[in-house]
PDB file of N, CA and C in Angstrom:
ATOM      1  N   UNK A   1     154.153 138.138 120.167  1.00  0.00           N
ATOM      2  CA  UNK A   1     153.284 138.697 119.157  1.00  0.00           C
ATOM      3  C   UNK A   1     152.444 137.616 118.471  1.00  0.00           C
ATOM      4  N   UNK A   2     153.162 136.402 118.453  1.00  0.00           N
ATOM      5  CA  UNK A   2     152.018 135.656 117.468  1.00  0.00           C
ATOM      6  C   UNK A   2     151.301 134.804 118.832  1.00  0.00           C
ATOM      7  N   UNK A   3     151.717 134.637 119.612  1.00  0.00           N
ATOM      8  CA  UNK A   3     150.481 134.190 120.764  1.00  0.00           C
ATOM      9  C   UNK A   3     149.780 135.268 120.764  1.00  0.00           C
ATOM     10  N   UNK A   4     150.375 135.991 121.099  1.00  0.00           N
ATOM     11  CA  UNK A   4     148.718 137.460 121.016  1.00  0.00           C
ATOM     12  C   UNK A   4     147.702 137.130 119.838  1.00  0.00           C
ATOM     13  N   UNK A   5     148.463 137.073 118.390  1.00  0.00           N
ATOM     14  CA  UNK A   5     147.730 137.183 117.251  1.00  0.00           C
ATOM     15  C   UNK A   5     146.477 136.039 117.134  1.00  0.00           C
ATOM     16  N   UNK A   6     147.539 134.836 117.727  1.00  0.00           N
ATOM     17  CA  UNK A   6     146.576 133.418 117.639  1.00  0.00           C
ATOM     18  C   UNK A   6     145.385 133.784 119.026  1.00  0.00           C
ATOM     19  N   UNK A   7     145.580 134.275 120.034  1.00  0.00           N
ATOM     20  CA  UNK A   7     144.880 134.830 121.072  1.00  0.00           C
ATOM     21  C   UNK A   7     143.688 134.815 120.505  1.00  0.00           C
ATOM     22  N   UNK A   8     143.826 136.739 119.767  1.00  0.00           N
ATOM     23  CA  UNK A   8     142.640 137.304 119.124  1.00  0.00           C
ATOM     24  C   UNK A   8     141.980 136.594 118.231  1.00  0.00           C
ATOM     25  N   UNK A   9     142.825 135.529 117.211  1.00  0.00           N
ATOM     26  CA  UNK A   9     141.976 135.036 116.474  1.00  0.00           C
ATOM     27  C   UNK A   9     141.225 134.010 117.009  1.00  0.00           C
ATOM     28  N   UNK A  10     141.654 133.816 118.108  1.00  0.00           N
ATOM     29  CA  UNK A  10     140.852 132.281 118.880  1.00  0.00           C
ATOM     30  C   UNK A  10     139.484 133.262 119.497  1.00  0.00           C
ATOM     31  N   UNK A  11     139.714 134.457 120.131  1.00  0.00           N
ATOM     32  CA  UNK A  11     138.580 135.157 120.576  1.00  0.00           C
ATOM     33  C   UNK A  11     137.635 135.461 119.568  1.00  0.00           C
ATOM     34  N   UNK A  12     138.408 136.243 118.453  1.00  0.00           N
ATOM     35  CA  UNK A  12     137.281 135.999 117.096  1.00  0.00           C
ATOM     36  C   UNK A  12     136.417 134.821 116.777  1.00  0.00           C
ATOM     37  N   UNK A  13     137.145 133.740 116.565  1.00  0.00           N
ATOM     38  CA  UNK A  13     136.431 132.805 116.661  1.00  0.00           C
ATOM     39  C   UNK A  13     135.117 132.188 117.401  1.00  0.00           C
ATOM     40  N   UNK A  14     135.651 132.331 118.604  1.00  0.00           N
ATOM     41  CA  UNK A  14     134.470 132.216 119.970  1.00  0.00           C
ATOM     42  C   UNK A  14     133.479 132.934 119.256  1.00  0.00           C
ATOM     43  N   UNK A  15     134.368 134.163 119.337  1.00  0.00           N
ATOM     44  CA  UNK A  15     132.815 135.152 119.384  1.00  0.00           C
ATOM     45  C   UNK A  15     131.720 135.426 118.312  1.00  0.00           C
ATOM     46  N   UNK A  16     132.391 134.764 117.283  1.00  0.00           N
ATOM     47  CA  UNK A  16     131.749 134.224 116.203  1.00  0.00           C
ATOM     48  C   UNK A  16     130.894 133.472 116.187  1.00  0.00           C
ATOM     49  N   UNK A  17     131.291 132.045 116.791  1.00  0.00           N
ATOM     50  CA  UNK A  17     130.237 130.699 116.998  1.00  0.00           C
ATOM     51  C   UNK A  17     129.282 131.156 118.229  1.00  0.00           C
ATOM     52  N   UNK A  18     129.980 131.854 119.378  1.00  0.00           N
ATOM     53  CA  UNK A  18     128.419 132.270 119.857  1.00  0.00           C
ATOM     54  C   UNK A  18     127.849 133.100 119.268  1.00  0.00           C
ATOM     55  N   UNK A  19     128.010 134.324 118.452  1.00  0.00           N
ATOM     56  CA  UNK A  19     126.883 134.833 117.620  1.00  0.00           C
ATOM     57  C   UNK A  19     125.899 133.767 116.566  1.00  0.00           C
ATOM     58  N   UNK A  20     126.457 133.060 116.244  1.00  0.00           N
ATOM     59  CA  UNK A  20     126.238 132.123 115.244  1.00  0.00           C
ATOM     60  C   UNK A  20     125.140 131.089 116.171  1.00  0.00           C
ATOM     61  N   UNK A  21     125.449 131.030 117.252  1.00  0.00           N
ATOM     62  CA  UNK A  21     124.672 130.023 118.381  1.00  0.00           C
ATOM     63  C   UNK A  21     123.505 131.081 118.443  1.00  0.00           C
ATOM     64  N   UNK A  22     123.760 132.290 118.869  1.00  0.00           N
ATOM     65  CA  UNK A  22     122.654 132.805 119.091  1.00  0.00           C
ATOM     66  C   UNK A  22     121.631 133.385 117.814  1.00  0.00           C
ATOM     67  N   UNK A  23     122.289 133.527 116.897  1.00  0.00           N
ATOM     68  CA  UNK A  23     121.401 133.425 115.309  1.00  0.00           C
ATOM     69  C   UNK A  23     120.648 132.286 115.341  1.00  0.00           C
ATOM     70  N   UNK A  24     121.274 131.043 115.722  1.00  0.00           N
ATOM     71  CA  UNK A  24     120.459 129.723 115.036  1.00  0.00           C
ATOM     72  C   UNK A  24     119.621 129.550 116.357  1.00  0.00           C
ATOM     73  N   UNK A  25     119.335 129.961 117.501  1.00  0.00           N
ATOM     74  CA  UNK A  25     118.497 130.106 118.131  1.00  0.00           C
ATOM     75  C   UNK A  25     117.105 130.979 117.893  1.00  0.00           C
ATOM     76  N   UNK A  26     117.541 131.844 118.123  1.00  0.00           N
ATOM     77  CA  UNK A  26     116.867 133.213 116.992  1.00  0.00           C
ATOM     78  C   UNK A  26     115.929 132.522 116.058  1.00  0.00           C
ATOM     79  N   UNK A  27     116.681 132.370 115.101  1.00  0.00           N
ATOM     80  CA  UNK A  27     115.871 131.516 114.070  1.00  0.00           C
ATOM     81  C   UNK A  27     114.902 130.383 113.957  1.00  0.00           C
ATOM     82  N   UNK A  28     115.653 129.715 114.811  1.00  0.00           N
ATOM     83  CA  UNK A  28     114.457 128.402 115.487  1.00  0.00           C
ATOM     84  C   UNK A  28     113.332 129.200 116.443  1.00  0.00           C
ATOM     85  N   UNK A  29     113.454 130.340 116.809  1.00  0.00           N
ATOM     86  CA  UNK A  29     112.248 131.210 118.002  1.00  0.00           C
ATOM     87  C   UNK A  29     111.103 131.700 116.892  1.00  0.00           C
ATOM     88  N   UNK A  30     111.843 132.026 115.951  1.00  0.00           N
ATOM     89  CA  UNK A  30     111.141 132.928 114.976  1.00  0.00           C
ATOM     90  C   UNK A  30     110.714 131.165 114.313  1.00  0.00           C
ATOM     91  N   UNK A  31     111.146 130.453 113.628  1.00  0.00           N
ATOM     92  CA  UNK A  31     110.743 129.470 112.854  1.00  0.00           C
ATOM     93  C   UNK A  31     109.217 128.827 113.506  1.00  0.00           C
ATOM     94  N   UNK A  32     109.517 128.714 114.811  1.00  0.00           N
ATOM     95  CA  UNK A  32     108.256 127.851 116.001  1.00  0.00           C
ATOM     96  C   UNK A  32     106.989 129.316 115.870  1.00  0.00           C
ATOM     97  N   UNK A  33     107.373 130.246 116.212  1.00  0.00           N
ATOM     98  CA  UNK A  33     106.188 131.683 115.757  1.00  0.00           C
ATOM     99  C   UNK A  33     105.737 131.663 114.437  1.00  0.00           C
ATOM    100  N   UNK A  34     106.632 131.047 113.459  1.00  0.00           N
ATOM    101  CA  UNK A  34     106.084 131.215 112.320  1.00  0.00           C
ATOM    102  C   UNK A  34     104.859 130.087 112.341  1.00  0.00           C
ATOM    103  N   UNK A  35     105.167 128.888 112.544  1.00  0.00           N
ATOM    104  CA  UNK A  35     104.435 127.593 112.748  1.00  0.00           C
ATOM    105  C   UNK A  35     103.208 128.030 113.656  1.00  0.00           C
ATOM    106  N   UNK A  36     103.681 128.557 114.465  1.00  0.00           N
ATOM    107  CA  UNK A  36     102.182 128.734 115.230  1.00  0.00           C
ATOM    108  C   UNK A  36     101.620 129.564 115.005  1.00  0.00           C
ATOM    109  N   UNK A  37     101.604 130.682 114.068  1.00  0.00           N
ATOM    110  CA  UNK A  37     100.634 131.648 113.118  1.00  0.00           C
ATOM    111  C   UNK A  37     100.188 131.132 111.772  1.00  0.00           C
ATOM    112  N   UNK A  38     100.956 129.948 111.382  1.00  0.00           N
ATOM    113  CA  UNK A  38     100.298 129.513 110.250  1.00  0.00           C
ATOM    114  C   UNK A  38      99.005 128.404 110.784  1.00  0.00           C
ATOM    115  N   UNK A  39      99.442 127.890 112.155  1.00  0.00           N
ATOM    116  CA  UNK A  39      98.374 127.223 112.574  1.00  0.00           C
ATOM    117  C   UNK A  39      97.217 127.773 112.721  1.00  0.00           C
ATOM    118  N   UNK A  40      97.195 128.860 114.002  1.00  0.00           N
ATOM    119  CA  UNK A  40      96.307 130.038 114.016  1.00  0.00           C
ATOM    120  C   UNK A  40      95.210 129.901 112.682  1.00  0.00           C
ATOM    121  N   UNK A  41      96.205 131.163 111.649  1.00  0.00           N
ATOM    122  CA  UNK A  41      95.768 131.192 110.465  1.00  0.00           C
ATOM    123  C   UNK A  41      94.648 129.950 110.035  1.00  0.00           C
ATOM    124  N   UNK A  42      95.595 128.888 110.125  1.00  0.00           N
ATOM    125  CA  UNK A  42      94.605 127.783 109.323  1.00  0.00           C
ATOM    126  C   UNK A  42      93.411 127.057 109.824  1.00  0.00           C
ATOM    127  N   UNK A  43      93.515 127.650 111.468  1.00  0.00           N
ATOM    128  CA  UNK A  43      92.497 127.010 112.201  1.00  0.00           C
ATOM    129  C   UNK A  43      90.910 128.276 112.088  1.00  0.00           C
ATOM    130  N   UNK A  44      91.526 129.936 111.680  1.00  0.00           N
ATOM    131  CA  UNK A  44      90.728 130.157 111.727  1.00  0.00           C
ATOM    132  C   UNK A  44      89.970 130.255 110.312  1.00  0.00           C
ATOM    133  N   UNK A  45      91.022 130.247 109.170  1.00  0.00           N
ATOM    134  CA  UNK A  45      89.878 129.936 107.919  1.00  0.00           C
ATOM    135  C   UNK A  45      89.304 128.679 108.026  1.00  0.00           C
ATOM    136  N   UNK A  46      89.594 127.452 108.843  1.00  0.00           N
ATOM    137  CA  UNK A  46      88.426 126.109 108.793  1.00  0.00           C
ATOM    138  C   UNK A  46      87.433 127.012 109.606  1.00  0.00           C
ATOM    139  N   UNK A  47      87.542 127.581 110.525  1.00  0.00           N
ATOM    140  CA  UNK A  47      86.293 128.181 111.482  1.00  0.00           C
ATOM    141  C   UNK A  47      85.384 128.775 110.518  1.00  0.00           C
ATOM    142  N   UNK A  48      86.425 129.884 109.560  1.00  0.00           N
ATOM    143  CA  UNK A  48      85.298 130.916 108.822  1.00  0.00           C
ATOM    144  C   UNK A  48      84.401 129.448 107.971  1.00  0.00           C
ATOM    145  N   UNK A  49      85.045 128.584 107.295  1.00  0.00           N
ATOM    146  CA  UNK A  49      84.653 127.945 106.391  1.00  0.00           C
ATOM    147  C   UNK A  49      83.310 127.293 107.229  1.00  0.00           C
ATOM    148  N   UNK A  50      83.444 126.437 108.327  1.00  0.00           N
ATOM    149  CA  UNK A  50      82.692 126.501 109.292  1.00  0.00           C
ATOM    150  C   UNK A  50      81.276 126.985 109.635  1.00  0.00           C
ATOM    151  N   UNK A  51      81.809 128.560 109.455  1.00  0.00           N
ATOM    152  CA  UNK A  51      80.853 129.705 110.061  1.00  0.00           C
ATOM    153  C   UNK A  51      80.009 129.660 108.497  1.00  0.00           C
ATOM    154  N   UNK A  52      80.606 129.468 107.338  1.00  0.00           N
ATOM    155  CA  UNK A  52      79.880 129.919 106.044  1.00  0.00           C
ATOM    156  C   UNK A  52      78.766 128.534 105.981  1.00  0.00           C
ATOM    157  N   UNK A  53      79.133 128.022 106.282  1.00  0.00           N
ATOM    158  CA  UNK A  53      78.503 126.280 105.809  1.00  0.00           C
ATOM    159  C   UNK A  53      77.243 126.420 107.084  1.00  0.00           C
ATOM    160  N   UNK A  54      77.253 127.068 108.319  1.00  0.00           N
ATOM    161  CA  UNK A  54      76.639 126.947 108.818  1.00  0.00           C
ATOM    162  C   UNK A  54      74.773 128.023 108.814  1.00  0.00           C
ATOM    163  N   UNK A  55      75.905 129.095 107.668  1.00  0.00           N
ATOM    164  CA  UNK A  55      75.024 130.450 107.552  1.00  0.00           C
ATOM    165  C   UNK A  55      74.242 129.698 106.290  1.00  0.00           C
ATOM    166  N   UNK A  56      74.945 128.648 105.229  1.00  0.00           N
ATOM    167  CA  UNK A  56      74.573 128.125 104.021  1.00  0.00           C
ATOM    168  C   UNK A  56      72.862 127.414 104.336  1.00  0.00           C
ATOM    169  N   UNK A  57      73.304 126.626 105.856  1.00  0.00           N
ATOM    170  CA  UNK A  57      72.649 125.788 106.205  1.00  0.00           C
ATOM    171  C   UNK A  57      71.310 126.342 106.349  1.00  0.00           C
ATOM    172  N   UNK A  58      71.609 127.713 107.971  1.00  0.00           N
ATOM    173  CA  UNK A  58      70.302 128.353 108.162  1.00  0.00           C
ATOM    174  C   UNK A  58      69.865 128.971 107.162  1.00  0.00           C
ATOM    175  N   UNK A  59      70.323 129.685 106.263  1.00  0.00           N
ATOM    176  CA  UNK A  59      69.392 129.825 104.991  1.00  0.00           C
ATOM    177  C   UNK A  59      68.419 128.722 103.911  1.00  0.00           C
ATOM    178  N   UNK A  60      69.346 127.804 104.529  1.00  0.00           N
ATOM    179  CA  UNK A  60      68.447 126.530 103.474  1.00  0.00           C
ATOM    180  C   UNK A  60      66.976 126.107 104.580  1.00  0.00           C
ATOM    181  N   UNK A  61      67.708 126.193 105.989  1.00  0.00           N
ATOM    182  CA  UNK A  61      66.552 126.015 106.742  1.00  0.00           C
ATOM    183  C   UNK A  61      65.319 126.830 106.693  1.00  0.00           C
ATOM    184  N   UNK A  62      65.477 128.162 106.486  1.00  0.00           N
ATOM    185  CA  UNK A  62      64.893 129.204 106.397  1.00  0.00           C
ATOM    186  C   UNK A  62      63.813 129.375 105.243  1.00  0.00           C
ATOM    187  N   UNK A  63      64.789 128.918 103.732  1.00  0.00           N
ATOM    188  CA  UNK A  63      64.121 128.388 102.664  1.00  0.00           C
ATOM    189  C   UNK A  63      62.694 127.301 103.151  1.00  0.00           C
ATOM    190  N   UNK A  64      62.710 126.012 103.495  1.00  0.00           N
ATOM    191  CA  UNK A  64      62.582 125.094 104.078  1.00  0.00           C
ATOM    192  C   UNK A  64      60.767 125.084 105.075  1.00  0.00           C
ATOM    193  N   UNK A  65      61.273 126.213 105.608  1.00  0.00           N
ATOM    194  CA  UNK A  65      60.053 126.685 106.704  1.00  0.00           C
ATOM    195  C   UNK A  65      59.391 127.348 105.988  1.00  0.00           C
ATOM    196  N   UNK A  66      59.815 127.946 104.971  1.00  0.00           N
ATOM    197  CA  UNK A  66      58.599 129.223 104.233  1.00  0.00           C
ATOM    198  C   UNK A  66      57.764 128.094 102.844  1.00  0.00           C
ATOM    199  N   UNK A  67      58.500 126.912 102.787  1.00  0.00           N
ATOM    200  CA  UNK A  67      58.233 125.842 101.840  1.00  0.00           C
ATOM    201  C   UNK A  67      56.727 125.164 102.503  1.00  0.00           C
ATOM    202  N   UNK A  68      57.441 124.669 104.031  1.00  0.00           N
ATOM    203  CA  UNK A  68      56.961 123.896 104.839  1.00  0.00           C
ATOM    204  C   UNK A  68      55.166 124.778 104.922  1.00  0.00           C
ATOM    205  N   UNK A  69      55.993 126.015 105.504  1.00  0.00           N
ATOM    206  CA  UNK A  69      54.547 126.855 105.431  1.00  0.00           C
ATOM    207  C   UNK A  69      53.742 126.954 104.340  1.00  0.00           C
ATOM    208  N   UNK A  70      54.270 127.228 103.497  1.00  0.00           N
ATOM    209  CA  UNK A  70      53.206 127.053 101.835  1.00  0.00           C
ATOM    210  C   UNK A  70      52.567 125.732 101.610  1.00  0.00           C
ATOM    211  N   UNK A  71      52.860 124.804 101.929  1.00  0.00           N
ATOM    212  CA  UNK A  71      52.768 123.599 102.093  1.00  0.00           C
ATOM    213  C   UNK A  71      51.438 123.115 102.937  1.00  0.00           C
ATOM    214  N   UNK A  72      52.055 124.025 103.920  1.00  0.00           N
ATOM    215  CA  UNK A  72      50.640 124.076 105.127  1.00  0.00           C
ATOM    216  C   UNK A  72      49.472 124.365 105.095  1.00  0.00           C
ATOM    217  N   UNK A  73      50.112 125.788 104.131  1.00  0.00           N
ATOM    218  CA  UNK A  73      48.358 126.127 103.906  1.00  0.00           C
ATOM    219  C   UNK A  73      47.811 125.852 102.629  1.00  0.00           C
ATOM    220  N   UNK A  74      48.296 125.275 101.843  1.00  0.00           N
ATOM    221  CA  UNK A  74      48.002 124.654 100.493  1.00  0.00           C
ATOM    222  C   UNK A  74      47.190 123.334 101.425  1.00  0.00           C
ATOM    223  N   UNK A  75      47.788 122.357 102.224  1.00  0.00           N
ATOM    224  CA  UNK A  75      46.762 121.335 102.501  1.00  0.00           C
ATOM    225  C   UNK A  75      45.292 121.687 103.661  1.00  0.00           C
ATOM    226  N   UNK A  76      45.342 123.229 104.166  1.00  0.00           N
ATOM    227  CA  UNK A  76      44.660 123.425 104.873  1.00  0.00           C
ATOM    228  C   UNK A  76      43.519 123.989 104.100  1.00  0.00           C
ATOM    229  N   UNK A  77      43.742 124.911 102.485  1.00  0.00           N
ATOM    230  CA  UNK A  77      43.648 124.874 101.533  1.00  0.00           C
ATOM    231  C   UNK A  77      42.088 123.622 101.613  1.00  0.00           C
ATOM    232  N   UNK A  78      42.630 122.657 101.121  1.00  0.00           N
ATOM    233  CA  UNK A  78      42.400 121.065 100.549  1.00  0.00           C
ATOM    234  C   UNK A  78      41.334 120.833 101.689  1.00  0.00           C
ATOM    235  N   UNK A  79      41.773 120.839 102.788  1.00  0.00           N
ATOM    236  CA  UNK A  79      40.637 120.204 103.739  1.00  0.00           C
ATOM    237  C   UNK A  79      39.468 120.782 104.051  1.00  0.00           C
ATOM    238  N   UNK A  80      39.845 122.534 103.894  1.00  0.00           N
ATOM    239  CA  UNK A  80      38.556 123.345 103.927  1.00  0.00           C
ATOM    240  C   UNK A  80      37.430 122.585 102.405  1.00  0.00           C
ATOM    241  N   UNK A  81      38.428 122.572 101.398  1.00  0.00           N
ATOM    242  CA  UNK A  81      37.843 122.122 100.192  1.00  0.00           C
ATOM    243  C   UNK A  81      37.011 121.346 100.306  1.00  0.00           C
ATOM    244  N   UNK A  82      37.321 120.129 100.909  1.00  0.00           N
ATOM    245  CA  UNK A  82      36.741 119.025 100.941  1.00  0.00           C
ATOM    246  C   UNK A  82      35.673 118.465 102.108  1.00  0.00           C
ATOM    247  N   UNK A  83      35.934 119.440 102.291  1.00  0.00           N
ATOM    248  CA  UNK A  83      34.957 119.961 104.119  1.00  0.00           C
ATOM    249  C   UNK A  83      33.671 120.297 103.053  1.00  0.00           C
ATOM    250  N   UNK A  84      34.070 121.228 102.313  1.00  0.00           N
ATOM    251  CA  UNK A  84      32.822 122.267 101.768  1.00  0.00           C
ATOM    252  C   UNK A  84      32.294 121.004 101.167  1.00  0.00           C
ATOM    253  N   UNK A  85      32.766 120.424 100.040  1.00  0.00           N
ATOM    254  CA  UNK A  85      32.377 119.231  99.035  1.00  0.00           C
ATOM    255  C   UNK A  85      31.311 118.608 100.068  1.00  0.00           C
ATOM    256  N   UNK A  86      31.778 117.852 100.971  1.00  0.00           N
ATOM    257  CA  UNK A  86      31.297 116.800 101.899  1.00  0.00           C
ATOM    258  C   UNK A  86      29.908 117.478 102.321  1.00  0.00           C
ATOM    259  N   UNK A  87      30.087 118.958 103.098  1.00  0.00           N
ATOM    260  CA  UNK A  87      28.865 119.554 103.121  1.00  0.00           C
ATOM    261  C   UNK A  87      28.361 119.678 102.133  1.00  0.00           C
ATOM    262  N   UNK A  88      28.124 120.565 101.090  1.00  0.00           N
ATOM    263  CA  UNK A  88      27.364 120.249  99.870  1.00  0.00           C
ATOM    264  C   UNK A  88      26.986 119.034  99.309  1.00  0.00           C
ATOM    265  N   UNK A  89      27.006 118.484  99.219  1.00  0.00           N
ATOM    266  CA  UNK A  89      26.923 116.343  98.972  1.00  0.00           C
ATOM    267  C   UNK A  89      25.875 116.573 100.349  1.00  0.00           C
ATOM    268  N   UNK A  90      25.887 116.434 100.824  1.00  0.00           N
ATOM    269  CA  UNK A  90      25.184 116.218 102.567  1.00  0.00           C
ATOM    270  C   UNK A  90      24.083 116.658 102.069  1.00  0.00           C
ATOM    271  N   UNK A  91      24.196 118.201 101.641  1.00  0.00           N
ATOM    272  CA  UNK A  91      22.802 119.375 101.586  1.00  0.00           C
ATOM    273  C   UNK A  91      21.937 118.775 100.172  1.00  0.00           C
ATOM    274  N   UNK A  92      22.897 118.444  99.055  1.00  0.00           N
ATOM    275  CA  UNK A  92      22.543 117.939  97.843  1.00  0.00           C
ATOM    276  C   UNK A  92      21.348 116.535  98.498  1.00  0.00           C
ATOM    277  N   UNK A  93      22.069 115.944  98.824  1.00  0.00           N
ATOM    278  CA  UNK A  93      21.626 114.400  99.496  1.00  0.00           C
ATOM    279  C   UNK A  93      20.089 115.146 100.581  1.00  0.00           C
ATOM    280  N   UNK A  94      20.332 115.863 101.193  1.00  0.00           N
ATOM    281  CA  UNK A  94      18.881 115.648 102.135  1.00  0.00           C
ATOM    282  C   UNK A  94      17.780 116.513 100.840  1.00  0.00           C
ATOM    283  N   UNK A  95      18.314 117.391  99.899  1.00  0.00           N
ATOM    284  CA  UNK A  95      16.917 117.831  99.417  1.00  0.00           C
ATOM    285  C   UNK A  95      16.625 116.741  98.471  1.00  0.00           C
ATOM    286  N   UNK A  96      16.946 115.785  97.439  1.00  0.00           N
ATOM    287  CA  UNK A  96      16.819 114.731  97.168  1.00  0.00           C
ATOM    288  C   UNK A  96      15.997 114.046  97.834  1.00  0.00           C
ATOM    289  N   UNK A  97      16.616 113.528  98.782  1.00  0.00           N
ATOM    290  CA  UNK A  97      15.601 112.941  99.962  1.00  0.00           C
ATOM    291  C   UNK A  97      14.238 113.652 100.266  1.00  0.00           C
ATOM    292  N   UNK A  98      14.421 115.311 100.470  1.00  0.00           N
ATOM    293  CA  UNK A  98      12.865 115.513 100.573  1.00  0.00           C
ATOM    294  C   UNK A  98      12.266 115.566  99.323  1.00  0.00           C
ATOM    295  N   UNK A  99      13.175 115.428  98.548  1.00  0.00           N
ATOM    296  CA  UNK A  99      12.063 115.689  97.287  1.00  0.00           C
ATOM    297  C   UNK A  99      11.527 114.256  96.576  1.00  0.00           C
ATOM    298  N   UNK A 100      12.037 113.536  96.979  1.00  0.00           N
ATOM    299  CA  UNK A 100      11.320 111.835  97.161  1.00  0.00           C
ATOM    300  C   UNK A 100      10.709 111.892  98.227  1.00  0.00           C
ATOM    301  N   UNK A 101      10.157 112.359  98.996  1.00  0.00           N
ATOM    302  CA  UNK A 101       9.784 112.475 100.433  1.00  0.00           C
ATOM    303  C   UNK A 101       8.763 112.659  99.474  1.00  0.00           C
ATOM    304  N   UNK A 102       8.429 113.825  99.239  1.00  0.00           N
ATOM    305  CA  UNK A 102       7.435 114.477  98.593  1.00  0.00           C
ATOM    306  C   UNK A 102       6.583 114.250  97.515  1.00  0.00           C
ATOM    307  N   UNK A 103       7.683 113.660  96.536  1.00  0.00           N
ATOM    308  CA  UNK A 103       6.906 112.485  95.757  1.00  0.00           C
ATOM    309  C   UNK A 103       6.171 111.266  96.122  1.00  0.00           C
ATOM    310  N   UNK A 104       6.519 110.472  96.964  1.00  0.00           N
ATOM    311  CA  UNK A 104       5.907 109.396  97.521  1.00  0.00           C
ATOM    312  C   UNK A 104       4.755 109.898  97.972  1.00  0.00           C
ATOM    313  N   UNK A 105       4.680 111.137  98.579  1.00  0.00           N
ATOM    314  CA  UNK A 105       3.325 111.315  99.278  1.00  0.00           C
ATOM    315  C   UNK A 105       2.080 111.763  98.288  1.00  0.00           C
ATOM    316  N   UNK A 106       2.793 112.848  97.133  1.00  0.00           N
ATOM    317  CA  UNK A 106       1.863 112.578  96.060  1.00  0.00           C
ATOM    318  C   UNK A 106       1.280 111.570  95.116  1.00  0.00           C
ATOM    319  N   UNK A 107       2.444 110.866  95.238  1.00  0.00           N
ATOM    320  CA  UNK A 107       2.159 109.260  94.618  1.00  0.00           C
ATOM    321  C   UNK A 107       0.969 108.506  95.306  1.00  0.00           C
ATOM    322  N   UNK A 108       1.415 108.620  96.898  1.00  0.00           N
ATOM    323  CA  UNK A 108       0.169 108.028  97.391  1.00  0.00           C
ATOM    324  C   UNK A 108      -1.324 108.602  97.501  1.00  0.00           C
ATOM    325  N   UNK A 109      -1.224 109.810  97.756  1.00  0.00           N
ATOM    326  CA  UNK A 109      -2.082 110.530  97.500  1.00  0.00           C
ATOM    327  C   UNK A 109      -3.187 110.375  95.979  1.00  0.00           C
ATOM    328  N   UNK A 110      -2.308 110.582  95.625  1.00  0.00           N
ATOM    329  CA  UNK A 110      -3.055 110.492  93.762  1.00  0.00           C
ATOM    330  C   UNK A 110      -3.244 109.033  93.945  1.00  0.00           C
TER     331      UNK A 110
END
């Protein structure tokens, strides 16, 4: 009877530490899944963060071109301006000229 008893309790035992083996396995399966969903996780909020910085960007670019463009035609603006100036000065300058043209000849004349 007490070899039997010590028997069962030695089988209890066993069967204990392999449950116990197979818990702390378990646990380490689940612990490594946990690790690699927090990685996951963290790799894809750097992505979103990523993705935001990049949407930040093309909007600044976007800003940028409509700047660039105002820009453009503000100096295209300027050159027509100064186009016109240059012509007018030109037109100013030749009637001047004929109108000393014209004087000289009355000058000589008279």
């Amino acid at each position: 009877e007490v070899v039997e008893a010590r028997d069962e309790a030695e089988a209890r035992e066993r069967a204990q530490r392999q449950r116990v083996q197979e818990l702390d396995r378990e646990l380490r399966q689940l612990r490594a899944e946990l690790a690699s969903r927090e990685a996951a996780l963290r790799m894809a909020r750097e992505k979103d963060q990523r993705d935001d910085k990049m949407q930040q960007i093309l909007e600044q670019l976007q800003q940028l071109d409509g700047i660039s463009s105002g820009v453009q035609e503000l100096l295209d603006g300027c050159v027509r301006a100064v186009t016109d100036v240059q012509a007018g000065t030109q037109d100013a300058g030749k009637g001047v000229r004929d109108r000393l043209v014209r004087l000289s000849a009355v000058q000589l004349a008279g």
